[in-house]
PDB file of N, CA and C in Angstrom:
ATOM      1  N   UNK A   1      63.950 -51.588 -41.293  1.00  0.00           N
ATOM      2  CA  UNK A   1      62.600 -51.133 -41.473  1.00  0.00           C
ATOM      3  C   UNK A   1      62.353 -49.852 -40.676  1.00  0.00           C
ATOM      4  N   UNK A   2      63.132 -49.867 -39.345  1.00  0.00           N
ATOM      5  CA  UNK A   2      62.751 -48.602 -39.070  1.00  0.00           C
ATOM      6  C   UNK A   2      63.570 -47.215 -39.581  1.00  0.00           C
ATOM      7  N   UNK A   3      64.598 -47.498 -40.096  1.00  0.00           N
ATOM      8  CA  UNK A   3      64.868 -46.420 -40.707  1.00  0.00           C
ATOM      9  C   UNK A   3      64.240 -45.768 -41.820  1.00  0.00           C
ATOM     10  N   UNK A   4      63.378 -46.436 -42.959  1.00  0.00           N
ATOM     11  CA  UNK A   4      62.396 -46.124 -43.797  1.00  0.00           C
ATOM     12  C   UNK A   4      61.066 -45.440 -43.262  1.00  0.00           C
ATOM     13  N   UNK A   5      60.515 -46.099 -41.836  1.00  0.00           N
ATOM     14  CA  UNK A   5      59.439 -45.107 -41.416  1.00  0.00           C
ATOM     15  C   UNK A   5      60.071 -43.899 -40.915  1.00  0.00           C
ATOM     16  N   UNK A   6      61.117 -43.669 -40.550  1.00  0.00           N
ATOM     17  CA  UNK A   6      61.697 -42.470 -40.413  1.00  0.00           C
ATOM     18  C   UNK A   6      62.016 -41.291 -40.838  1.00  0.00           C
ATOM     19  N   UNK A   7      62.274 -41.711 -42.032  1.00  0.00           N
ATOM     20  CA  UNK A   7      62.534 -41.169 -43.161  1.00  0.00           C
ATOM     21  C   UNK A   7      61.515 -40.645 -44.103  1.00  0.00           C
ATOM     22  N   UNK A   8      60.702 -41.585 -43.849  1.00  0.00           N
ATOM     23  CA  UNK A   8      59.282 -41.075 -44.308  1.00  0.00           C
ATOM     24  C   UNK A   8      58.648 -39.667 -43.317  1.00  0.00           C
ATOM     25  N   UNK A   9      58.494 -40.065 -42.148  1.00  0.00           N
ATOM     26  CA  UNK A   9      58.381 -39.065 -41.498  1.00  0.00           C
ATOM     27  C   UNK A   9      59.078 -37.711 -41.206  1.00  0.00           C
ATOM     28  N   UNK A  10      60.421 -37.882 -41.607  1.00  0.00           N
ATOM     29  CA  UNK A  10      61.344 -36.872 -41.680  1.00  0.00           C
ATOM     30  C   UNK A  10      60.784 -35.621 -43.322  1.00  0.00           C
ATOM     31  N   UNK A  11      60.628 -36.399 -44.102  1.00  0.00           N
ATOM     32  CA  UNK A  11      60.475 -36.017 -45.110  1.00  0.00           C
ATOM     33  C   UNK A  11      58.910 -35.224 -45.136  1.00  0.00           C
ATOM     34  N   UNK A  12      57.980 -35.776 -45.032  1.00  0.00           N
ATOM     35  CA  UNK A  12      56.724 -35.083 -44.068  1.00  0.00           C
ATOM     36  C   UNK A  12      56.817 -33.699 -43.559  1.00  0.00           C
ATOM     37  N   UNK A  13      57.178 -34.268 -42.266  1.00  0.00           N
ATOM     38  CA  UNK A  13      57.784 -32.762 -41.824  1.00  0.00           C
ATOM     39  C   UNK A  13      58.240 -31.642 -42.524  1.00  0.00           C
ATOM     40  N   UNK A  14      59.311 -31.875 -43.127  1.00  0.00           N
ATOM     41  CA  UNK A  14      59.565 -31.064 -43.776  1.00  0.00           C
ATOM     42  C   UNK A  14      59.167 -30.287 -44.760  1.00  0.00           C
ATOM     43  N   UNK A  15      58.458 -30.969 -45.860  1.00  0.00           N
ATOM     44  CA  UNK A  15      57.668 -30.631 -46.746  1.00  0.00           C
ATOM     45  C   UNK A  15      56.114 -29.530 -45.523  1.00  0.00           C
ATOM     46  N   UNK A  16      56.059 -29.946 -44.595  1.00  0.00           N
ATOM     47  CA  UNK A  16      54.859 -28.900 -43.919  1.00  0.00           C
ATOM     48  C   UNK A  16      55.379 -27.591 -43.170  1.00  0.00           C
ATOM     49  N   UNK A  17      57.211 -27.746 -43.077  1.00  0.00           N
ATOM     50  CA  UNK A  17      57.287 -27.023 -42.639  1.00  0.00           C
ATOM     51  C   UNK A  17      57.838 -25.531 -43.841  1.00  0.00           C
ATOM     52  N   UNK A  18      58.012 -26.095 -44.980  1.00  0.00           N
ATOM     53  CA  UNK A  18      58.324 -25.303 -46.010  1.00  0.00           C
ATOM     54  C   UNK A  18      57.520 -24.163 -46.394  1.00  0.00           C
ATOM     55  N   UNK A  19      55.824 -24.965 -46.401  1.00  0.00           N
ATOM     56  CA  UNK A  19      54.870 -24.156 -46.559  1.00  0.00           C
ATOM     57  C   UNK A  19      54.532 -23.299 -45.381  1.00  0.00           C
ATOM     58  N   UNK A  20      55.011 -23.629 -44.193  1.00  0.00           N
ATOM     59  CA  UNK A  20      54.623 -22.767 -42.962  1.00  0.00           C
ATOM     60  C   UNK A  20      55.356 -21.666 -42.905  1.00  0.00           C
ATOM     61  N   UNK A  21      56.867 -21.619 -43.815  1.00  0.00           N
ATOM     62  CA  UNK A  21      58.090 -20.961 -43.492  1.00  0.00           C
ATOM     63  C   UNK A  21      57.255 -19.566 -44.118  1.00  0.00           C
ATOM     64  N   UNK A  22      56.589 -19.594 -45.072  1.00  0.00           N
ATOM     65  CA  UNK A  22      56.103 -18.619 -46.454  1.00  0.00           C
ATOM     66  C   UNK A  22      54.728 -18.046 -46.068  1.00  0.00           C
ATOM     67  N   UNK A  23      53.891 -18.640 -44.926  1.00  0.00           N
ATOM     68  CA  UNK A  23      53.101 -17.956 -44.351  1.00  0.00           C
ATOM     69  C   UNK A  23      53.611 -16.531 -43.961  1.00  0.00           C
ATOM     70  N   UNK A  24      54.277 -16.324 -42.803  1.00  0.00           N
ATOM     71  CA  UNK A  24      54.601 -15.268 -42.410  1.00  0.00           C
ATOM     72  C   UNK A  24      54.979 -14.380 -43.501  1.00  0.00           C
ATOM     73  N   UNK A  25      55.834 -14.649 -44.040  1.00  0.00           N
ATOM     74  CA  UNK A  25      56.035 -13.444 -45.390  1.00  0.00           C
ATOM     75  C   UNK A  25      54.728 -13.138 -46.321  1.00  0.00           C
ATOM     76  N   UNK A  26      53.839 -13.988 -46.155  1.00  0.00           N
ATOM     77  CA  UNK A  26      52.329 -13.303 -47.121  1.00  0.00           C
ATOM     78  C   UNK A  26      51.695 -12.897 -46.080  1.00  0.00           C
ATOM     79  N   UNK A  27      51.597 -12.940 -44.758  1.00  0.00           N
ATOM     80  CA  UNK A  27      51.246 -12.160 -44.172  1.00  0.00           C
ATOM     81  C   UNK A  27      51.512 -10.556 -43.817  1.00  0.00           C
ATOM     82  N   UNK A  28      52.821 -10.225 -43.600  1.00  0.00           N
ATOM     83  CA  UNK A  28      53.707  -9.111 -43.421  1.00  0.00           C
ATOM     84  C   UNK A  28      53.424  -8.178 -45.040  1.00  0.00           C
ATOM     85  N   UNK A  29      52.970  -8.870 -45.981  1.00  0.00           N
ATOM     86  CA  UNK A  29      52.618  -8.799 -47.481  1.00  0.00           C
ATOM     87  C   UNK A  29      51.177  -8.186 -47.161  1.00  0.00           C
ATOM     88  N   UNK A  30      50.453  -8.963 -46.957  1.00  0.00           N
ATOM     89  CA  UNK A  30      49.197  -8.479 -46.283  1.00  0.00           C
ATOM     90  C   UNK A  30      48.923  -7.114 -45.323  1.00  0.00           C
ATOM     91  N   UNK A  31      49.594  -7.160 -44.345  1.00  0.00           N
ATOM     92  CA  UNK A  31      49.853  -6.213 -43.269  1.00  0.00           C
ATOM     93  C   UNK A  31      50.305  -4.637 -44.620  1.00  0.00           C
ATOM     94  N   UNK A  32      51.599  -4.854 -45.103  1.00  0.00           N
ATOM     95  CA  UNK A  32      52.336  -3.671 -45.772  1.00  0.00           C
ATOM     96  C   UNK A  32      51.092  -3.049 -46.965  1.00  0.00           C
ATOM     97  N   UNK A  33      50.401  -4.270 -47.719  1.00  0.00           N
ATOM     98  CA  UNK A  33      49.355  -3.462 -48.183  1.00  0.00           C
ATOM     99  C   UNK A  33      48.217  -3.036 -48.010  1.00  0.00           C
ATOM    100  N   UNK A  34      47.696  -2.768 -46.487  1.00  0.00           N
ATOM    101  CA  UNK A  34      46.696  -2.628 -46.199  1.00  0.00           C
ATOM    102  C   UNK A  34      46.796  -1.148 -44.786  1.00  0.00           C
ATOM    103  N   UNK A  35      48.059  -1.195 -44.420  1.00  0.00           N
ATOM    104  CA  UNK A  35      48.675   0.037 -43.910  1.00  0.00           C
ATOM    105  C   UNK A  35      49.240   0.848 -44.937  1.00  0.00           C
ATOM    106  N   UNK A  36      50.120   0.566 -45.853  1.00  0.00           N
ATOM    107  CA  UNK A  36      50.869   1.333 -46.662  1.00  0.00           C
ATOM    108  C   UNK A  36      50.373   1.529 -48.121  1.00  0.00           C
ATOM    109  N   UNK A  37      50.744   0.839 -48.965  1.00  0.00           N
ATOM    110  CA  UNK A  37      49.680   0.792 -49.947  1.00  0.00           C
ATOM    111  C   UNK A  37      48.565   1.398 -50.369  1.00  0.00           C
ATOM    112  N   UNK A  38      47.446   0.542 -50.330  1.00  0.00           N
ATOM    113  CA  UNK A  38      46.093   1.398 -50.893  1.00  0.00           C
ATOM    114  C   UNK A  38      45.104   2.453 -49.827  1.00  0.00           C
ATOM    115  N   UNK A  39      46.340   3.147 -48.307  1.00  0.00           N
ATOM    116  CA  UNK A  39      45.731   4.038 -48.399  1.00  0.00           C
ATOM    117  C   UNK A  39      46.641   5.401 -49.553  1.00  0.00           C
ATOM    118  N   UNK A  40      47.833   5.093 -49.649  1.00  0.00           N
ATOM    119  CA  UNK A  40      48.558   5.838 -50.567  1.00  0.00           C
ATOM    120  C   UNK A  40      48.068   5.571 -51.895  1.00  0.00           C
ATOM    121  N   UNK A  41      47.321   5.200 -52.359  1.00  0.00           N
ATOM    122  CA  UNK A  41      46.841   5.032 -53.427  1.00  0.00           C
ATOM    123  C   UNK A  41      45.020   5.597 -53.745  1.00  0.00           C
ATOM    124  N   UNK A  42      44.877   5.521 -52.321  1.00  0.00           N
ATOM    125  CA  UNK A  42      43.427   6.509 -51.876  1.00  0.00           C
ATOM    126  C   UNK A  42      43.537   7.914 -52.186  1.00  0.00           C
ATOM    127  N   UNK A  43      45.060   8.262 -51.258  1.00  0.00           N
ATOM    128  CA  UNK A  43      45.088  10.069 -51.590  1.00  0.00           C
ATOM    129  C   UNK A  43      45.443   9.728 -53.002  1.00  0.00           C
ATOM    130  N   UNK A  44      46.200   9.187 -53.860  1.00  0.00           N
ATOM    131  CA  UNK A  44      46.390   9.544 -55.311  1.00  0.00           C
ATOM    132  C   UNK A  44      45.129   9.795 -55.936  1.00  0.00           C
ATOM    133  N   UNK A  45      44.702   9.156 -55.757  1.00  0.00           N
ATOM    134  CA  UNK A  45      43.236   9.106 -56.808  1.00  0.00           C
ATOM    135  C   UNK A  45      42.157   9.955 -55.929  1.00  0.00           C
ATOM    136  N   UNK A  46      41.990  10.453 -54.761  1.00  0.00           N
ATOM    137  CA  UNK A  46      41.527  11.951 -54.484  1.00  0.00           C
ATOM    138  C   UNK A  46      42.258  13.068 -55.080  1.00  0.00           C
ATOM    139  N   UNK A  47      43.816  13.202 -55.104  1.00  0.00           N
ATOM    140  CA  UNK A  47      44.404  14.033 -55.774  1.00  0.00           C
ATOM    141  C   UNK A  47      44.075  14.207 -57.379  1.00  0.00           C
ATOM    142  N   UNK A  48      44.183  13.466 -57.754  1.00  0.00           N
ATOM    143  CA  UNK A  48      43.738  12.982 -58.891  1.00  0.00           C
ATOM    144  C   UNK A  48      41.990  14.059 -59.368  1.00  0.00           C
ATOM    145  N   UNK A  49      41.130  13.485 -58.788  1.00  0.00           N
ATOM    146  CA  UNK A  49      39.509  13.973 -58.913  1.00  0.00           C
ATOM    147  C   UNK A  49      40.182  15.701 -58.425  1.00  0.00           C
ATOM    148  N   UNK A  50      40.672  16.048 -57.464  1.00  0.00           N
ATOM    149  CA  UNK A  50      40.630  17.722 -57.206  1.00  0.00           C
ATOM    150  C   UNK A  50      41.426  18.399 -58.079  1.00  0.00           C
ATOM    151  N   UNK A  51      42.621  17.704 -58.452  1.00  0.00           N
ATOM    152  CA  UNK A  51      43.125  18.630 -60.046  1.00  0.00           C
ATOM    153  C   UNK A  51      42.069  18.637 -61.278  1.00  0.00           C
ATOM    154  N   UNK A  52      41.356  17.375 -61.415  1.00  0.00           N
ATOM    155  CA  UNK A  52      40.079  17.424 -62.266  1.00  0.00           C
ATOM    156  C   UNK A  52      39.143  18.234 -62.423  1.00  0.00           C
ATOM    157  N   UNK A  53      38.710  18.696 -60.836  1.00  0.00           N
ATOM    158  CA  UNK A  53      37.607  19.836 -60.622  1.00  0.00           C
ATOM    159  C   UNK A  53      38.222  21.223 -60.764  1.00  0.00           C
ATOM    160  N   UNK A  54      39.629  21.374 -61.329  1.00  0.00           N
ATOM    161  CA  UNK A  54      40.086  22.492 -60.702  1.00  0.00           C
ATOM    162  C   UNK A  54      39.095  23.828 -62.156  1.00  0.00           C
ATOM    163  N   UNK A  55      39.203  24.870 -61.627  1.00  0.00           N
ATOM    164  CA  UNK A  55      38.286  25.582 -62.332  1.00  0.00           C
ATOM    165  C   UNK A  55      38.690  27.303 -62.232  1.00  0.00           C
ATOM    166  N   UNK A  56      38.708  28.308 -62.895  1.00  0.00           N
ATOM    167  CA  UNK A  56      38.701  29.428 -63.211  1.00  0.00           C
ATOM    168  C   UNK A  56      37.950  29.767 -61.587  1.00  0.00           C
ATOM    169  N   UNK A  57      38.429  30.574 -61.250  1.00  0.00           N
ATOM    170  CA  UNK A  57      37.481  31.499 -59.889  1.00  0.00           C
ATOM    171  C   UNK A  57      37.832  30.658 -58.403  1.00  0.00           C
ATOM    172  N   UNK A  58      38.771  29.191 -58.421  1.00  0.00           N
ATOM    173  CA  UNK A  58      38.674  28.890 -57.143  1.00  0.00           C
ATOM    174  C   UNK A  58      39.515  29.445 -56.779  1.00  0.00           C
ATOM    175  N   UNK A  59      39.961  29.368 -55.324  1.00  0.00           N
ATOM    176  CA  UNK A  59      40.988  29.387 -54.521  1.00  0.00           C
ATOM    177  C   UNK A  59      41.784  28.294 -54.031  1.00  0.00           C
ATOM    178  N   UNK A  60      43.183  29.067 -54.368  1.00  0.00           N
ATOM    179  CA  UNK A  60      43.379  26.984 -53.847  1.00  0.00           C
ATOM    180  C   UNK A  60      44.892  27.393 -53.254  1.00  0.00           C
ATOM    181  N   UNK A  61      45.849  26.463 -52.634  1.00  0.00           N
ATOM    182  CA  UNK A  61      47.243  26.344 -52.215  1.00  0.00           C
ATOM    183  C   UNK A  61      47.787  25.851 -52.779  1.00  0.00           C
ATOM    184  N   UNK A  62      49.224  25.852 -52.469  1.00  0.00           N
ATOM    185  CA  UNK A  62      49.750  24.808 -53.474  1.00  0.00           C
ATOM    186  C   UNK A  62      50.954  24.366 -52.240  1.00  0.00           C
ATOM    187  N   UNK A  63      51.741  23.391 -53.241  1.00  0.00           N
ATOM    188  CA  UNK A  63      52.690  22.862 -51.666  1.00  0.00           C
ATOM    189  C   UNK A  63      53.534  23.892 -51.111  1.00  0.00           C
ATOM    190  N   UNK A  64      54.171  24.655 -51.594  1.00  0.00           N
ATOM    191  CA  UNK A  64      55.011  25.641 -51.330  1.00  0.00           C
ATOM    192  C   UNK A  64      54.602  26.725 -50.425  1.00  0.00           C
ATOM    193  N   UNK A  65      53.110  26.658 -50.230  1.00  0.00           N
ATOM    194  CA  UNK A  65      52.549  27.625 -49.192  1.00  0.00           C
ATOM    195  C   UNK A  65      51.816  28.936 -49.613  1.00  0.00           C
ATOM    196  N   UNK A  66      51.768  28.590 -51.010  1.00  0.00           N
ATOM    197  CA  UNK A  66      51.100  29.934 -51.627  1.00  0.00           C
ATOM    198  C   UNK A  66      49.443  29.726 -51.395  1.00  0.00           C
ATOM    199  N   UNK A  67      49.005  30.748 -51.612  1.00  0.00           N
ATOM    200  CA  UNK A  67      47.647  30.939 -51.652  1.00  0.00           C
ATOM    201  C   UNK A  67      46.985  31.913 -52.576  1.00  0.00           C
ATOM    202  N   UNK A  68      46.465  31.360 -53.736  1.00  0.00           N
ATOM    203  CA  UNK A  68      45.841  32.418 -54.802  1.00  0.00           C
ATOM    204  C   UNK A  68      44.425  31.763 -55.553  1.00  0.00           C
ATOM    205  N   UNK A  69      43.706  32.785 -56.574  1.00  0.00           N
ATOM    206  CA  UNK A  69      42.895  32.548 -57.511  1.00  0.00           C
ATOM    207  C   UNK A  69      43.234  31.782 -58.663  1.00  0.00           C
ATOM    208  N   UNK A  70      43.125  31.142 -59.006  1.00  0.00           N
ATOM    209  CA  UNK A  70      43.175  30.466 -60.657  1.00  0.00           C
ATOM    210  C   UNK A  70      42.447  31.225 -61.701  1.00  0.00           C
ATOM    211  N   UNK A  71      42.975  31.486 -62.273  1.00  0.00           N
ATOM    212  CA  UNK A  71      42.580  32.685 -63.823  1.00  0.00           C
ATOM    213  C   UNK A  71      42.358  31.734 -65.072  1.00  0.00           C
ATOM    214  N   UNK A  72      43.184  30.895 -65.140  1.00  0.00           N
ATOM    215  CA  UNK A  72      43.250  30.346 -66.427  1.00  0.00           C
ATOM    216  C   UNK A  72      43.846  28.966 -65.698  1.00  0.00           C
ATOM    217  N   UNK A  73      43.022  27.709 -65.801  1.00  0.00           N
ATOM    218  CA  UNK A  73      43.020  26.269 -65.971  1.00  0.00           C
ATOM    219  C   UNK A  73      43.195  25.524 -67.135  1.00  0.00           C
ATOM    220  N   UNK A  74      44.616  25.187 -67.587  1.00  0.00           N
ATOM    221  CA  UNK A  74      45.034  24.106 -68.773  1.00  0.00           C
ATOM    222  C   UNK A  74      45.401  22.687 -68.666  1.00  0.00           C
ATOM    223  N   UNK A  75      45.899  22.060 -69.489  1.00  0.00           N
ATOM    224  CA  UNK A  75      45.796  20.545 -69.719  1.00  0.00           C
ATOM    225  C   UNK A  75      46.754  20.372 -68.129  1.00  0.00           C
ATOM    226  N   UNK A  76      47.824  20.846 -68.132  1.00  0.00           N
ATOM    227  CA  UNK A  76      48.640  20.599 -67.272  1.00  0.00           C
ATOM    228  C   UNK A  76      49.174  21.279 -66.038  1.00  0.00           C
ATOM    229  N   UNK A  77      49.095  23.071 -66.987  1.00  0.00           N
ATOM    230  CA  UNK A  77      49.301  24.012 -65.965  1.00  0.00           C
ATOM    231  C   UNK A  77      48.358  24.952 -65.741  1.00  0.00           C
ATOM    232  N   UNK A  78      48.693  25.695 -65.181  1.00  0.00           N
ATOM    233  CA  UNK A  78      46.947  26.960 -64.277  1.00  0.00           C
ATOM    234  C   UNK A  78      47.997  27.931 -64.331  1.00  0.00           C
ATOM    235  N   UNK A  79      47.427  29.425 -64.004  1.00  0.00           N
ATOM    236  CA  UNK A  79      47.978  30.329 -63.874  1.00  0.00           C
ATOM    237  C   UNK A  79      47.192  31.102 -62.750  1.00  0.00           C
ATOM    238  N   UNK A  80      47.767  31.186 -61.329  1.00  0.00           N
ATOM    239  CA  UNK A  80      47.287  31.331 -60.234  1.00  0.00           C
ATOM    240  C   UNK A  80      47.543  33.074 -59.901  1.00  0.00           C
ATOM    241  N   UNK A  81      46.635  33.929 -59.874  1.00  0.00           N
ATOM    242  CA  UNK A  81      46.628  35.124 -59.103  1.00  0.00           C
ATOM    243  C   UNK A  81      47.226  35.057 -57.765  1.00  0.00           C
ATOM    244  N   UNK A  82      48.323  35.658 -57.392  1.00  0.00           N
ATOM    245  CA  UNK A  82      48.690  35.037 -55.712  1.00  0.00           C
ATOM    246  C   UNK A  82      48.321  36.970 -55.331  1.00  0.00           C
ATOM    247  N   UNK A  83      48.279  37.956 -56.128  1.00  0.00           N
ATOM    248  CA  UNK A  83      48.271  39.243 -55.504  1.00  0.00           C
ATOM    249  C   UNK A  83      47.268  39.740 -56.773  1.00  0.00           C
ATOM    250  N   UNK A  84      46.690  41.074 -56.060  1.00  0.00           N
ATOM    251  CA  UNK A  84      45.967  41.887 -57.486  1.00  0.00           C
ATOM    252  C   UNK A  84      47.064  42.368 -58.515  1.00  0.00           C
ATOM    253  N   UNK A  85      46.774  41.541 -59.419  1.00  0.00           N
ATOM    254  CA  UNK A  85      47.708  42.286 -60.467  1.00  0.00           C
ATOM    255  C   UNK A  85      49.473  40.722 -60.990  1.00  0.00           C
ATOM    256  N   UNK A  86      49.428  39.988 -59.893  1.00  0.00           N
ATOM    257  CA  UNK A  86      50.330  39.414 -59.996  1.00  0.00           C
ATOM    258  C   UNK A  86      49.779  37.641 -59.944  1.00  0.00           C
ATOM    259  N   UNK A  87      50.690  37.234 -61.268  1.00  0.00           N
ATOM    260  CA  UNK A  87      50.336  36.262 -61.864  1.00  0.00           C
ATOM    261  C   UNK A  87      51.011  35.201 -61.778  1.00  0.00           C
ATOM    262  N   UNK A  88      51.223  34.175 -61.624  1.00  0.00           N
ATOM    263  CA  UNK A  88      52.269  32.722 -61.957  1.00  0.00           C
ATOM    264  C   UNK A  88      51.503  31.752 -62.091  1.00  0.00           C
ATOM    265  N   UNK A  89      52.456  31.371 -62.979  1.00  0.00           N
ATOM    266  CA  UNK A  89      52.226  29.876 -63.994  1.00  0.00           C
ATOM    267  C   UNK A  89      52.578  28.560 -62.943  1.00  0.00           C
ATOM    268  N   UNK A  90      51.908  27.671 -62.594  1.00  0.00           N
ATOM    269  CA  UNK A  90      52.770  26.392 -62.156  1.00  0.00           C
ATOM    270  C   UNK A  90      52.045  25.225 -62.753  1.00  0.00           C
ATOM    271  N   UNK A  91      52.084  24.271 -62.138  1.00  0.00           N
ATOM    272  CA  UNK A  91      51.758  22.846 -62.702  1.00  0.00           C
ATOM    273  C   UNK A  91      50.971  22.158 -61.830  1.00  0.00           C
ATOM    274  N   UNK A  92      49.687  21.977 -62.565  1.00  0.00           N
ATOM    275  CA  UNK A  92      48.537  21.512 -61.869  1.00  0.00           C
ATOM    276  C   UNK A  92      48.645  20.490 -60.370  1.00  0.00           C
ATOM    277  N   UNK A  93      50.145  19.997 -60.681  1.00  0.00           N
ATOM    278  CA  UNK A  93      50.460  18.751 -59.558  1.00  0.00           C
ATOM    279  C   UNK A  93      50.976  19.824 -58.288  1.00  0.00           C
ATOM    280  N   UNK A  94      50.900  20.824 -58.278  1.00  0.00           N
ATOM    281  CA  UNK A  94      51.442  21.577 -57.303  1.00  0.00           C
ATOM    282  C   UNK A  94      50.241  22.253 -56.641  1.00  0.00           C
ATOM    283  N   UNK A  95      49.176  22.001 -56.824  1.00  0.00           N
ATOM    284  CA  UNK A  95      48.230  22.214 -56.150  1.00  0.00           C
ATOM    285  C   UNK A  95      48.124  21.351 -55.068  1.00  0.00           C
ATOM    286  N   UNK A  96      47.649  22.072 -53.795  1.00  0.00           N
ATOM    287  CA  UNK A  96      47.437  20.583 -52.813  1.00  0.00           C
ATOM    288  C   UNK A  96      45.987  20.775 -52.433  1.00  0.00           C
ATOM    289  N   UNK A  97      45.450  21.985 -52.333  1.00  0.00           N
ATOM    290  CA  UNK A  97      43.658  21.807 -51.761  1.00  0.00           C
ATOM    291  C   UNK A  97      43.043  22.805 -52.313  1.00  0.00           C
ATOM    292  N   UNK A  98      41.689  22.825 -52.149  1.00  0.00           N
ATOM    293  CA  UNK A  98      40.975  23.928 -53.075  1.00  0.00           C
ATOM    294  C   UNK A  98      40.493  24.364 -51.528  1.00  0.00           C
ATOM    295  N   UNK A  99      40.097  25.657 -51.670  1.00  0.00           N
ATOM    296  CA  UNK A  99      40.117  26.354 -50.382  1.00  0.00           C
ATOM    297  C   UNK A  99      38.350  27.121 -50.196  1.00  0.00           C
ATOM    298  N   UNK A 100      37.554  26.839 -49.403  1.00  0.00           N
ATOM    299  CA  UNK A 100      36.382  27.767 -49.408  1.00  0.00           C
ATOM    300  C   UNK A 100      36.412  29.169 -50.322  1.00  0.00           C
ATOM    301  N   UNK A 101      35.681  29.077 -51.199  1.00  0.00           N
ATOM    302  CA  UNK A 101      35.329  30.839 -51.323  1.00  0.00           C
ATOM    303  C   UNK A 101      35.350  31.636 -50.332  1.00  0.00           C
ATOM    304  N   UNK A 102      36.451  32.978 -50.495  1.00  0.00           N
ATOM    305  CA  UNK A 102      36.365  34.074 -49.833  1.00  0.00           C
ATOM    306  C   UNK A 102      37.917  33.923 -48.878  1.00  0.00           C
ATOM    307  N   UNK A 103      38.124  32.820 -49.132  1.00  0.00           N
ATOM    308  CA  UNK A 103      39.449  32.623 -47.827  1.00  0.00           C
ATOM    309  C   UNK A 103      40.432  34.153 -48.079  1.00  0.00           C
ATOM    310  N   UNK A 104      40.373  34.264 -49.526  1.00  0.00           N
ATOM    311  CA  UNK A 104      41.925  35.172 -49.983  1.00  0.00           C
ATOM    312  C   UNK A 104      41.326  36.465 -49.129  1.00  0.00           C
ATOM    313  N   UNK A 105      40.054  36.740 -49.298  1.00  0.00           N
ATOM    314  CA  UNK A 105      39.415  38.167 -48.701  1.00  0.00           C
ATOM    315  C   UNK A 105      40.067  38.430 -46.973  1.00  0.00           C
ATOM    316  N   UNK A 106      39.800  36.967 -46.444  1.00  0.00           N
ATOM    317  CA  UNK A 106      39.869  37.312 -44.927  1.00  0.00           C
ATOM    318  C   UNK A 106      41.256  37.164 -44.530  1.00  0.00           C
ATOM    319  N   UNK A 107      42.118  37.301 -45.615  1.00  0.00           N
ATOM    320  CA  UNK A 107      43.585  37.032 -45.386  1.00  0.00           C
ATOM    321  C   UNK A 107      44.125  38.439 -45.732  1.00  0.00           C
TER     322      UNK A 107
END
């Protein structure tokens, strides 16, 4: 007889400790998406709205370090003034910020 309450209790245990084992991993789950995750998913979808606004006459950068006017805004690509007279084509995702009016002047 006492090996059956034992066993019972053995079995108990175990079964509580299975579910305890899987805590920690939904936690660390928790932790990774709330550091990593949806703030990377914050800048996407700000990135997102400022290629949206982008517009004829701003000023803006792009990752590479350029700094020019936008002339012409299309589905995908812009064609950025970086000098008077000088023109390039890139791709709207290569924009990184839109810049105050006047920045290009005081540069």
């Amino acid at each position: 007889m006492s090996f059956i309450s034992s066993a019972f209790a053995q079995n108990a245990i175990s079964s509580q400790s299975g579910l305890m084992s899987f805590l920690p991993l939904i936690a660390m789950f928790a932790v990774l998406y709330f550091i990593m995750i949806r703030p990377q998913m914050k800048r996407h979808k700000e990135h997102r709205t400022l290629l949206a606004s982008l517009a004829k006459g701003d000023e803006v950068t792009t990752g590479g370090g350029l700094i020019g006017k936008v002339t012409q805004a299309g589905e995908t690509y812009i064609r950025l003034e970086i000098a008077e007279g000088v023109e390039i084509t890139l791709q709207k995702s290569a924009i990184t910020a839109i810049l105050p009016k006047g920045t290009m002047k005081s540069i």
